[in-house]
PDB file of N, CA and C in Angstrom:
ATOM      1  N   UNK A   1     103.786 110.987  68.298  1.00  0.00           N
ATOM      2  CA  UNK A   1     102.542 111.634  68.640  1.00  0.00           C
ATOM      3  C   UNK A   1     102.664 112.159  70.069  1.00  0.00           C
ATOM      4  N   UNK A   2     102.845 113.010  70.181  1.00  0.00           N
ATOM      5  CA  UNK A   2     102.757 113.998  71.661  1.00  0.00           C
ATOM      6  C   UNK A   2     101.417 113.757  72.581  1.00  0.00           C
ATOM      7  N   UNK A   3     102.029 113.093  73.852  1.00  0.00           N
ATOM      8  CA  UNK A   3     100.641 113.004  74.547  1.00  0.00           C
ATOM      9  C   UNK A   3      99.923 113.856  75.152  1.00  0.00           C
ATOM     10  N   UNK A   4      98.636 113.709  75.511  1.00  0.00           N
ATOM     11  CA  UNK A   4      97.872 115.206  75.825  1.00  0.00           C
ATOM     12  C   UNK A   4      98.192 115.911  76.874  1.00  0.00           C
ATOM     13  N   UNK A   5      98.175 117.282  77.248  1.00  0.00           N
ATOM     14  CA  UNK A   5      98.908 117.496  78.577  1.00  0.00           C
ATOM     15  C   UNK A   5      98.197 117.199  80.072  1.00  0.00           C
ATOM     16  N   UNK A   6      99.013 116.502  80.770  1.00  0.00           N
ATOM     17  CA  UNK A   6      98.398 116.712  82.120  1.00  0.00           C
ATOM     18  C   UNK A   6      97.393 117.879  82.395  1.00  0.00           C
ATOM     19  N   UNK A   7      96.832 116.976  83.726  1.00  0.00           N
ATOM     20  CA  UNK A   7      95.846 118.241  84.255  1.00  0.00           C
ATOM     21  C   UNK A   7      96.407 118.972  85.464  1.00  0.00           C
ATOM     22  N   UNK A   8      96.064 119.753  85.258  1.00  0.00           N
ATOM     23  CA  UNK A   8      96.522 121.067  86.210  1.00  0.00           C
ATOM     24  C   UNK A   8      96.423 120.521  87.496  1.00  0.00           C
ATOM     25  N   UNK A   9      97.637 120.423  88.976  1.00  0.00           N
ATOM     26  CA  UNK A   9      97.084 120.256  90.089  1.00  0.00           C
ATOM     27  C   UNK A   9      96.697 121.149  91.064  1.00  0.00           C
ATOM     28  N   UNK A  10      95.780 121.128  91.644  1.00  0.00           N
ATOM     29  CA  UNK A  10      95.402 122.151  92.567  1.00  0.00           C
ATOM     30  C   UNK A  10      95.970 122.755  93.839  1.00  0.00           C
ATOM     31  N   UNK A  11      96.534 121.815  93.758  1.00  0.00           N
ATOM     32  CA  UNK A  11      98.378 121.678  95.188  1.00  0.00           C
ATOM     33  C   UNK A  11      99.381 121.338  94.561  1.00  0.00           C
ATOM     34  N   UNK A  12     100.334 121.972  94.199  1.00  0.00           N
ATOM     35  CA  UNK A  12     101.539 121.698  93.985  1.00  0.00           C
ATOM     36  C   UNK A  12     102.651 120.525  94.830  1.00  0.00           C
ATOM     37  N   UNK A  13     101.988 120.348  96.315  1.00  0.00           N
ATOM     38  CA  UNK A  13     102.507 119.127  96.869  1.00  0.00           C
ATOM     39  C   UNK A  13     101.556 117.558  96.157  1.00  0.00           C
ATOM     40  N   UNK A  14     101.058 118.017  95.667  1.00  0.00           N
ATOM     41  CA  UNK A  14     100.124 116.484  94.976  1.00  0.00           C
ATOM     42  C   UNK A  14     101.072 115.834  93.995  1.00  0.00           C
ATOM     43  N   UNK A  15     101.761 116.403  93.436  1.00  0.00           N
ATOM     44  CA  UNK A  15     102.835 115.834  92.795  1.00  0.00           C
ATOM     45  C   UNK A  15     104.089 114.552  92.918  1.00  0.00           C
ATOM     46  N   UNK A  16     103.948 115.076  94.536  1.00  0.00           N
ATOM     47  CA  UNK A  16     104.771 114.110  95.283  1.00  0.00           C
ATOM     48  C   UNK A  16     104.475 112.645  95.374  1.00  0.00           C
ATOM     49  N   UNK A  17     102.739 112.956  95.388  1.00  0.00           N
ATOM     50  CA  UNK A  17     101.465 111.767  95.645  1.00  0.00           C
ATOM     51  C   UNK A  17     101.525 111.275  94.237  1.00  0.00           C
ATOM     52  N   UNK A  18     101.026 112.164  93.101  1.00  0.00           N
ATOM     53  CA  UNK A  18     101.232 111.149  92.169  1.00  0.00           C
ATOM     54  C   UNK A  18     102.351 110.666  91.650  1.00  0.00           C
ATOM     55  N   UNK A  19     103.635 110.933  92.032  1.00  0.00           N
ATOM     56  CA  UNK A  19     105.015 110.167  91.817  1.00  0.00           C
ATOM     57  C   UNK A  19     104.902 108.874  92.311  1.00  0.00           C
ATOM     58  N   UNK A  20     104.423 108.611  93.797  1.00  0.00           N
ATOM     59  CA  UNK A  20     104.478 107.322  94.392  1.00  0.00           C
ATOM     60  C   UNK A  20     103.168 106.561  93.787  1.00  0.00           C
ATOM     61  N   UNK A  21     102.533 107.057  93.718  1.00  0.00           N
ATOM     62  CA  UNK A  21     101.459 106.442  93.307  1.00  0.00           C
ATOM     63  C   UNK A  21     101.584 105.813  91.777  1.00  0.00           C
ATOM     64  N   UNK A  22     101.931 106.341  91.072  1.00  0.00           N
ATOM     65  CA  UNK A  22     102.648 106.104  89.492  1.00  0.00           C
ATOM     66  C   UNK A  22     103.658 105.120  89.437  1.00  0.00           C
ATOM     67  N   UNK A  23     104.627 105.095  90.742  1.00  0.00           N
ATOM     68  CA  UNK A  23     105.081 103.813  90.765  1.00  0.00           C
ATOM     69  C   UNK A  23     104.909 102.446  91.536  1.00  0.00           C
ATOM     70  N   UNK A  24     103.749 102.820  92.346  1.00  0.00           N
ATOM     71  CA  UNK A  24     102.960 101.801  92.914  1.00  0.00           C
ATOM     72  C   UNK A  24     102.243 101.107  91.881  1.00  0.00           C
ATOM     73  N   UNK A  25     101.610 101.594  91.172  1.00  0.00           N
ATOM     74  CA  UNK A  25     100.713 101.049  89.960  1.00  0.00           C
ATOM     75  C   UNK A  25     101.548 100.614  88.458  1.00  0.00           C
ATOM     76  N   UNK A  26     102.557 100.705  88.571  1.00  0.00           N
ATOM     77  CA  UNK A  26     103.101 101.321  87.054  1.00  0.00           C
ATOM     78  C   UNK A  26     102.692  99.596  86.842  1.00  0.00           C
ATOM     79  N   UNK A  27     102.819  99.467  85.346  1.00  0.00           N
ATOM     80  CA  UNK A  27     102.571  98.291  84.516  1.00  0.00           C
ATOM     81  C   UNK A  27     100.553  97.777  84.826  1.00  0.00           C
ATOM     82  N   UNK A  28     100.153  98.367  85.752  1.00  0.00           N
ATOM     83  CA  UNK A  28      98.692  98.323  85.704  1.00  0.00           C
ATOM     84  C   UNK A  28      98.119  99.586  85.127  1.00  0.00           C
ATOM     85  N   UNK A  29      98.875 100.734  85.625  1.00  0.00           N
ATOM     86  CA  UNK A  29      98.197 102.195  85.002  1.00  0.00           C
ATOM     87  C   UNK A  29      98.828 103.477  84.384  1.00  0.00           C
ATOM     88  N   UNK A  30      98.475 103.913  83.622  1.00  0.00           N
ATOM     89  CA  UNK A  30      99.692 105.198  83.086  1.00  0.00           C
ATOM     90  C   UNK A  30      99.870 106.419  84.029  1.00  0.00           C
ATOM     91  N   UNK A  31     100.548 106.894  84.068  1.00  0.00           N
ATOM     92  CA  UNK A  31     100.605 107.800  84.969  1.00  0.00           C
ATOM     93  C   UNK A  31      99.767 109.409  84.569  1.00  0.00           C
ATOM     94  N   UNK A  32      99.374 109.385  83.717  1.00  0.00           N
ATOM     95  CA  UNK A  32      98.291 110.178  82.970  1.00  0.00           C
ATOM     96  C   UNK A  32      97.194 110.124  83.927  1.00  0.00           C
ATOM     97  N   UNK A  33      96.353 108.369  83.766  1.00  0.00           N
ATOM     98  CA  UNK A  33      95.539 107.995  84.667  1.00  0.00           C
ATOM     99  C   UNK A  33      95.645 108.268  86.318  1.00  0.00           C
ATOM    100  N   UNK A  34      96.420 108.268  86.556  1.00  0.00           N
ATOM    101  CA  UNK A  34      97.028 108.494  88.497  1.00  0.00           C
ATOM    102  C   UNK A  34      97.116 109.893  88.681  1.00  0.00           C
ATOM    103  N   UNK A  35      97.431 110.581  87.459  1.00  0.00           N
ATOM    104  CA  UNK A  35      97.546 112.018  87.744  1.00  0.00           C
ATOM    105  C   UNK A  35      96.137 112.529  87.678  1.00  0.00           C
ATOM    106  N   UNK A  36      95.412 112.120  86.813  1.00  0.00           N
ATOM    107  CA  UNK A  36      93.536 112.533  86.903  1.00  0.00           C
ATOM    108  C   UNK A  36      93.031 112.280  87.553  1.00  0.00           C
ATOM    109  N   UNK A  37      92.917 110.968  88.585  1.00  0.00           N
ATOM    110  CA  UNK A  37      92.127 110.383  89.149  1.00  0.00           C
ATOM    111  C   UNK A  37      93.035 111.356  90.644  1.00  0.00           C
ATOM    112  N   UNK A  38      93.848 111.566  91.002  1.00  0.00           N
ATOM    113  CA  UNK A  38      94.628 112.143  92.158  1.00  0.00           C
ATOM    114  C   UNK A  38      93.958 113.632  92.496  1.00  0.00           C
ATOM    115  N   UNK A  39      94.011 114.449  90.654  1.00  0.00           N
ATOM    116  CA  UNK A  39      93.570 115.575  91.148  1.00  0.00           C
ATOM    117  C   UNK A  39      91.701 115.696  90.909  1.00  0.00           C
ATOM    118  N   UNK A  40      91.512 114.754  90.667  1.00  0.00           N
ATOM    119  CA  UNK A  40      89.784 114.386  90.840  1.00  0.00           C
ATOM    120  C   UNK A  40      89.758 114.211  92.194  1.00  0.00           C
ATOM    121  N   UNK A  41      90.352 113.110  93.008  1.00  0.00           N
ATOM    122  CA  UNK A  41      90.183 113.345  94.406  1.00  0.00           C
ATOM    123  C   UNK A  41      90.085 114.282  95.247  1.00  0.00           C
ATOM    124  N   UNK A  42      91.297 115.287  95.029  1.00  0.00           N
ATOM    125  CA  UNK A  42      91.356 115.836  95.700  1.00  0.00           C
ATOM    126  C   UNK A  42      90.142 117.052  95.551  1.00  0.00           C
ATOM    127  N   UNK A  43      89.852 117.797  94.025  1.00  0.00           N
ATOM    128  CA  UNK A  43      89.476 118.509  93.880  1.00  0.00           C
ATOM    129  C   UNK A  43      87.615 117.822  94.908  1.00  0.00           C
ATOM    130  N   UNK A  44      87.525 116.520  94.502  1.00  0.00           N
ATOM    131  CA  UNK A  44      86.091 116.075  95.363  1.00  0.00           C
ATOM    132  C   UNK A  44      86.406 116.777  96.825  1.00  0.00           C
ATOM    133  N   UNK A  45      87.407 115.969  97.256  1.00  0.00           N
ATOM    134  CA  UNK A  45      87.432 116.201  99.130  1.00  0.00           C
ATOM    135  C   UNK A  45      87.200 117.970  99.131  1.00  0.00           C
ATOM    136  N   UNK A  46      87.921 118.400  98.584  1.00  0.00           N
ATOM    137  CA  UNK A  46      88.449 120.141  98.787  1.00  0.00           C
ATOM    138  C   UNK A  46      87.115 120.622  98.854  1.00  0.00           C
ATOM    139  N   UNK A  47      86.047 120.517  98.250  1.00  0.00           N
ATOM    140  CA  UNK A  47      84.648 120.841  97.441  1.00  0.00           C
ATOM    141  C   UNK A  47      84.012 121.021  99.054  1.00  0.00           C
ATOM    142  N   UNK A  48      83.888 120.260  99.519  1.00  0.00           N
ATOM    143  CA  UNK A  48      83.216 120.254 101.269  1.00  0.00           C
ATOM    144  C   UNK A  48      84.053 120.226 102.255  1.00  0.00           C
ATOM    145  N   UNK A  49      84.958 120.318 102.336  1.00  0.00           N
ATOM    146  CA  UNK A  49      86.161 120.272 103.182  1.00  0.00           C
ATOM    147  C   UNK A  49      85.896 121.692 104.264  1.00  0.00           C
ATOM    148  N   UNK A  50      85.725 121.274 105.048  1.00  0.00           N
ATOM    149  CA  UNK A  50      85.714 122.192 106.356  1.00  0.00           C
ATOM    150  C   UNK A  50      87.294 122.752 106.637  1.00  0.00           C
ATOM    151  N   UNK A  51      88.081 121.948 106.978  1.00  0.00           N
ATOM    152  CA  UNK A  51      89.385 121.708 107.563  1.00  0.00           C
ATOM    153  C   UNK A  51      90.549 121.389 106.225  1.00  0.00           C
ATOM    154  N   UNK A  52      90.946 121.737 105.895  1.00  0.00           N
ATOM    155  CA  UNK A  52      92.033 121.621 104.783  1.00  0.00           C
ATOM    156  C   UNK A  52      93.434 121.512 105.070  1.00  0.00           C
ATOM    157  N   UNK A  53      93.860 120.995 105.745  1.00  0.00           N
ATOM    158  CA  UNK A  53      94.980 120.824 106.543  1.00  0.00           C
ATOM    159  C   UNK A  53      95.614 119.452 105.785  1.00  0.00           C
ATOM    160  N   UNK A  54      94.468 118.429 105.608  1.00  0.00           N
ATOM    161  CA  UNK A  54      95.546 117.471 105.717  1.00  0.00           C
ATOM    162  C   UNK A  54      94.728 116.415 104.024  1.00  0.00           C
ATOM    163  N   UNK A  55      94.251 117.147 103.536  1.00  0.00           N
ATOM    164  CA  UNK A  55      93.735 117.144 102.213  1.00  0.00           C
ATOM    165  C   UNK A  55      94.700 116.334 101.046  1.00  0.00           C
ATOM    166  N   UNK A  56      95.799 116.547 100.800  1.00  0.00           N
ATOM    167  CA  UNK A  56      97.138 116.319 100.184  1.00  0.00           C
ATOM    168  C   UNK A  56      96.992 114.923 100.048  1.00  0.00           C
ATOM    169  N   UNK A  57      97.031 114.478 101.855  1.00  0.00           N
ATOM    170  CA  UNK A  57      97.138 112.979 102.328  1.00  0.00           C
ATOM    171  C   UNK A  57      96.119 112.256 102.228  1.00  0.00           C
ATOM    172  N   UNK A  58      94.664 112.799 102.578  1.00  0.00           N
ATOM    173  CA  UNK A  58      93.507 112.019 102.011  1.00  0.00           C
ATOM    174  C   UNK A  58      92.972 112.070 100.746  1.00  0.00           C
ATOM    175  N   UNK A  59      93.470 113.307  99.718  1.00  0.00           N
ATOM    176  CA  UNK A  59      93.180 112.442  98.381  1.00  0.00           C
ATOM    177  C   UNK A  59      94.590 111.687  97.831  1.00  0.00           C
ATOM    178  N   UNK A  60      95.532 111.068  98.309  1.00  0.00           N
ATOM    179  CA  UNK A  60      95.891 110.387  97.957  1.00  0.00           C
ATOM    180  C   UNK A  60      95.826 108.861  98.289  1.00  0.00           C
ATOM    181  N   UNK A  61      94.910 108.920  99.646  1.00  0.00           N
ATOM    182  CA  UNK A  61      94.924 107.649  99.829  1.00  0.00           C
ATOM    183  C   UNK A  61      93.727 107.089  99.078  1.00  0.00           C
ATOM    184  N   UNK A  62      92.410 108.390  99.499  1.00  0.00           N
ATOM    185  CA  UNK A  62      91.643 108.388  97.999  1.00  0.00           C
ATOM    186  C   UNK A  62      91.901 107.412  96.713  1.00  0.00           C
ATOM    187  N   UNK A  63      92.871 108.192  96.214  1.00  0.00           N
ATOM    188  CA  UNK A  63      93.301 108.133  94.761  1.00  0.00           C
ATOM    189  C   UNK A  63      93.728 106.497  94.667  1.00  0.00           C
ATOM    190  N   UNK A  64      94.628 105.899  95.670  1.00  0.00           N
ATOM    191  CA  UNK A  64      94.808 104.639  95.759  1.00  0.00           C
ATOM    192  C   UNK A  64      93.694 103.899  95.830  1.00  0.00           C
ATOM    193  N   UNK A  65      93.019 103.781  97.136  1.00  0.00           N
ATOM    194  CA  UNK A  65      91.697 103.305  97.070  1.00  0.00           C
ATOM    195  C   UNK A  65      90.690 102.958  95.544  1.00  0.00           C
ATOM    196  N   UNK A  66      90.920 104.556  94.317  1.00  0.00           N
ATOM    197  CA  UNK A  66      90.052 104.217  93.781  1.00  0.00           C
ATOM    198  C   UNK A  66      90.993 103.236  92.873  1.00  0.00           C
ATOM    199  N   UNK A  67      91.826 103.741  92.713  1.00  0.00           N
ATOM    200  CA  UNK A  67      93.067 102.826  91.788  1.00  0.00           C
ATOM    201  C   UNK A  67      92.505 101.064  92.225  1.00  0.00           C
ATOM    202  N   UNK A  68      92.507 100.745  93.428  1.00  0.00           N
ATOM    203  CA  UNK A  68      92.533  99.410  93.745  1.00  0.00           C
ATOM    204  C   UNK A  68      91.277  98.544  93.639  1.00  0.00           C
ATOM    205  N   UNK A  69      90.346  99.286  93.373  1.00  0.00           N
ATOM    206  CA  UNK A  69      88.497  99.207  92.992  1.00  0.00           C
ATOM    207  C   UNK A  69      88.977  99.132  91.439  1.00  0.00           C
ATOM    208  N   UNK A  70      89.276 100.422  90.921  1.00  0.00           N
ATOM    209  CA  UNK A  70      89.455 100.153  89.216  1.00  0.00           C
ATOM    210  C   UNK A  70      90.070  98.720  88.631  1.00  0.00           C
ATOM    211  N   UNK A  71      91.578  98.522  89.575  1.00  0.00           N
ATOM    212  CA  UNK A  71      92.148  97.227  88.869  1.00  0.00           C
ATOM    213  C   UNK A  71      91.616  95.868  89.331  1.00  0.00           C
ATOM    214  N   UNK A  72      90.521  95.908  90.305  1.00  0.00           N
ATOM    215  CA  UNK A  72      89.886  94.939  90.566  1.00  0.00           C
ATOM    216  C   UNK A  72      88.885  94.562  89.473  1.00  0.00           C
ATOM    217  N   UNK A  73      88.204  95.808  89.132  1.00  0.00           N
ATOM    218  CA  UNK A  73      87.009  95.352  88.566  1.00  0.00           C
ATOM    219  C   UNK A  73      87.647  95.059  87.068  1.00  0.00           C
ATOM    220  N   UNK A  74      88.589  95.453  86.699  1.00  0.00           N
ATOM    221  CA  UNK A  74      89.444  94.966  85.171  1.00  0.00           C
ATOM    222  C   UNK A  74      90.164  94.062  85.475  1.00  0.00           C
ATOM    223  N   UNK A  75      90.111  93.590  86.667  1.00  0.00           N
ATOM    224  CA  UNK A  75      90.513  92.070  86.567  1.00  0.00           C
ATOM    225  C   UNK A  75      92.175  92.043  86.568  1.00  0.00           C
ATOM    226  N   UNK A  76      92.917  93.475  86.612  1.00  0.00           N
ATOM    227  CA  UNK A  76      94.182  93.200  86.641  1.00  0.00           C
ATOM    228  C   UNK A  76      94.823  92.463  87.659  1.00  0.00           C
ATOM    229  N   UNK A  77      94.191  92.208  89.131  1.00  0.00           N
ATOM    230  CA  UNK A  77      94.974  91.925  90.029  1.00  0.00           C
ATOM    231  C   UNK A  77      93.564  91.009  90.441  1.00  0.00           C
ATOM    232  N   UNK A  78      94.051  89.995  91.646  1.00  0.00           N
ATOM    233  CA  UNK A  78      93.020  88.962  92.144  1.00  0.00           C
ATOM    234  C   UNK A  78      93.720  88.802  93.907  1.00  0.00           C
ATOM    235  N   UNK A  79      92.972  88.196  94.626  1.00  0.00           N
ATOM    236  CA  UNK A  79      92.940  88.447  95.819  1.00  0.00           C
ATOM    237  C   UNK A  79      91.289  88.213  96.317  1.00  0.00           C
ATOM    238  N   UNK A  80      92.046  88.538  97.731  1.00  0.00           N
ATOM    239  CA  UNK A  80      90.780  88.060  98.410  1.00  0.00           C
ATOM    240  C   UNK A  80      89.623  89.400  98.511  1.00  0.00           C
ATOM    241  N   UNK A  81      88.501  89.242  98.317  1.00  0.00           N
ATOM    242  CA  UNK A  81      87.636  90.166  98.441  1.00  0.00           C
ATOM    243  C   UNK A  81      87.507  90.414  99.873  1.00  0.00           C
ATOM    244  N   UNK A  82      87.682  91.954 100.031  1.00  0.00           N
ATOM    245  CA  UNK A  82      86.979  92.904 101.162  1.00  0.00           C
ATOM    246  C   UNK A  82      86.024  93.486 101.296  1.00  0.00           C
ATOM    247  N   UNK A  83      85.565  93.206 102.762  1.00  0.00           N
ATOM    248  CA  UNK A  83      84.000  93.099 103.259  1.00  0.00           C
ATOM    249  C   UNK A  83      84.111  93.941 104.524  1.00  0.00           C
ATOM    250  N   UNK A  84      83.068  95.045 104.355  1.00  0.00           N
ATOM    251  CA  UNK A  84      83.241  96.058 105.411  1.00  0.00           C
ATOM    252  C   UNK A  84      81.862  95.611 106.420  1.00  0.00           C
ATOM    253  N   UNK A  85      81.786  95.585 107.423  1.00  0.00           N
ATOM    254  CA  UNK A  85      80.776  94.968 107.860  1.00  0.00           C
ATOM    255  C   UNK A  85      80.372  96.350 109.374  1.00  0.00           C
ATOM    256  N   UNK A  86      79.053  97.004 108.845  1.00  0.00           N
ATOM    257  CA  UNK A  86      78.812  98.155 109.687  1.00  0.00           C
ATOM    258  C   UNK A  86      77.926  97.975 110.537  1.00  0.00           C
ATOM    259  N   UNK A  87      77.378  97.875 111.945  1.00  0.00           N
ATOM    260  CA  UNK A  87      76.516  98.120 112.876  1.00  0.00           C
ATOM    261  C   UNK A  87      76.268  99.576 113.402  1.00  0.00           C
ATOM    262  N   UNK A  88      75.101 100.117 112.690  1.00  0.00           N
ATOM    263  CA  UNK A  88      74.576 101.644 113.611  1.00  0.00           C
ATOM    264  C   UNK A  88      73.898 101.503 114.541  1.00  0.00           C
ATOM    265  N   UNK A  89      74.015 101.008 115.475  1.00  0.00           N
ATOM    266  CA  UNK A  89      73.678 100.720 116.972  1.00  0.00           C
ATOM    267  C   UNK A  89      74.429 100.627 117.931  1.00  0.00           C
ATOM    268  N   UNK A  90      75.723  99.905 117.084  1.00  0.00           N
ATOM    269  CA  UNK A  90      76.758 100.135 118.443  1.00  0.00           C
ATOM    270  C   UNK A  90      76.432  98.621 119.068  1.00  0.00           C
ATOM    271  N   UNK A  91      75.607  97.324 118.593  1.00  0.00           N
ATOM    272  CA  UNK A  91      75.430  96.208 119.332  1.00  0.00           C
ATOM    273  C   UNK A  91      76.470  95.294 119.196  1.00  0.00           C
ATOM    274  N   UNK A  92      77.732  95.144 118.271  1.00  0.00           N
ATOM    275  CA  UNK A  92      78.543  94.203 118.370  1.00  0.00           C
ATOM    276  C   UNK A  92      77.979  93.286 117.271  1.00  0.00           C
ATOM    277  N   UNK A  93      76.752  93.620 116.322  1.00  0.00           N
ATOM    278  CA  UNK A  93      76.630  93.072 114.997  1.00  0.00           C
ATOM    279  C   UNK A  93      77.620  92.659 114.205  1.00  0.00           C
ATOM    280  N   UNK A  94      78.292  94.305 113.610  1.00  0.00           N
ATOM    281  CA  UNK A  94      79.507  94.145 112.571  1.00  0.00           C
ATOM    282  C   UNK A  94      80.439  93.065 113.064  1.00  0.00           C
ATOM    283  N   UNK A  95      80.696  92.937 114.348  1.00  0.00           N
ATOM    284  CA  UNK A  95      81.978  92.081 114.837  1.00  0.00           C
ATOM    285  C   UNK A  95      81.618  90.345 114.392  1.00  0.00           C
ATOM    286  N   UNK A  96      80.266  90.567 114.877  1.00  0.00           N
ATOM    287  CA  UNK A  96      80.182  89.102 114.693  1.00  0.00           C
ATOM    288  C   UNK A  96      80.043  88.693 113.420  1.00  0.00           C
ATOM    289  N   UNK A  97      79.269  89.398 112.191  1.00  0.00           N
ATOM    290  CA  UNK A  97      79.427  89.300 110.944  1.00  0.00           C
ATOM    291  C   UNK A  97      80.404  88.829 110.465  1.00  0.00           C
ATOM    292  N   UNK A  98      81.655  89.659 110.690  1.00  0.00           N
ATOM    293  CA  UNK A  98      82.773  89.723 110.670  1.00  0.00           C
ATOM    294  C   UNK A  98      83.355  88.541 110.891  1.00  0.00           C
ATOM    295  N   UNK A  99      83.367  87.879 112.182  1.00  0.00           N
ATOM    296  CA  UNK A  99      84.057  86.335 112.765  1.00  0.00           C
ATOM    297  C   UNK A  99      82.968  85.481 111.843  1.00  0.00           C
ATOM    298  N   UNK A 100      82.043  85.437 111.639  1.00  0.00           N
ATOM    299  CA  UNK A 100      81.110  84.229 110.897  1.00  0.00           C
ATOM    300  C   UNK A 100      81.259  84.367 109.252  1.00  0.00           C
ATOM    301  N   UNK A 101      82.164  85.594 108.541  1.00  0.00           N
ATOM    302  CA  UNK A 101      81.874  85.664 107.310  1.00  0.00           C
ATOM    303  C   UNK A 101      83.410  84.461 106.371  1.00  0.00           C
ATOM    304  N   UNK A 102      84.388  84.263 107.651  1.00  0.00           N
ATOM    305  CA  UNK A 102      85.348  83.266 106.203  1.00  0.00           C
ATOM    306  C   UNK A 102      84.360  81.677 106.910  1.00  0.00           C
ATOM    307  N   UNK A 103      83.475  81.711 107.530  1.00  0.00           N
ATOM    308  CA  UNK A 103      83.319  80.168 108.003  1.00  0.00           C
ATOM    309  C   UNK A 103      81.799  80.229 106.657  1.00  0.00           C
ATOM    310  N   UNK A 104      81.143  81.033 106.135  1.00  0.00           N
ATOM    311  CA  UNK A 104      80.345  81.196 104.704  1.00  0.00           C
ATOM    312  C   UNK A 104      79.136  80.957 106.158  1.00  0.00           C
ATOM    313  N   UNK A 105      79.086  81.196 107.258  1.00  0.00           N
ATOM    314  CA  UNK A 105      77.298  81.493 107.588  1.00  0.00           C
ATOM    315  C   UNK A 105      77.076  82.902 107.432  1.00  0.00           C
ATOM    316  N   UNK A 106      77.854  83.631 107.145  1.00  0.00           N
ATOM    317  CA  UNK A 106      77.087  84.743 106.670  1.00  0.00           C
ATOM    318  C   UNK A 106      76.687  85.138 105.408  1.00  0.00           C
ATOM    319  N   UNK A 107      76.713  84.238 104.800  1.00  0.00           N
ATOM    320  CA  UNK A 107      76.614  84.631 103.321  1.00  0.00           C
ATOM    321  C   UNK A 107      75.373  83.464 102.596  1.00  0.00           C
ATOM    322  N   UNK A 108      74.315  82.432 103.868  1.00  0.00           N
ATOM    323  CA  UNK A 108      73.347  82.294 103.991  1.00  0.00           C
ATOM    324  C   UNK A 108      72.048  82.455 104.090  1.00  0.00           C
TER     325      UNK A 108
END
């Protein structure tokens, strides 16, 4: 049974991205999947992109990123959960969040 054809990339250097990326993941994802989700990225960033210069490189880190959310939430891989911890003030909040969140008072 012939598989369906890839999707078209919008950069011909994206290719490069989903090679490594296809073998970063392989035995968690097909490379079908890495090739859609790569040129989904990119085609998102490109969409508002002011500056297009360096596009290539951020939807691929993109593309990883979402890769590493997907095999989390299917449970393929386990590890420690990451916690982004933001202050819009600029007071040194996030930091301390941050130092108090493996001792569990932040999660009180």
């Amino acid at each position: 049974m012939p598989s369906p054809p890839s999707p078209l990339l919008p950069d011909e250097r994206l290719a490069a991205g989903a090679a490594r990326l296809a073998t970063r993941y392989a035995g968690r994802f097909a490379p079908e999947t890495v090739l859609g989700l790569l040129a989904d990225s990119y085609s998102r960033l490109a969409e508002h992109a002011r500056v297009r210069r360096h596009l290539v490189v951020l939807a691929e880190r993109l593309t990883a990123e979402r890769l590493d959310a997907l095999a989390h939430t299917q449970g393929l891989v386990s590890g420690p959960v990451r916690v982004l911890f933001v202050c819009s003030q600029n007071a040194g909040r996030s930091q301390m969040a941050a130092a108090l969140w493996p001792t569990g008072l932040a999660m009180q």
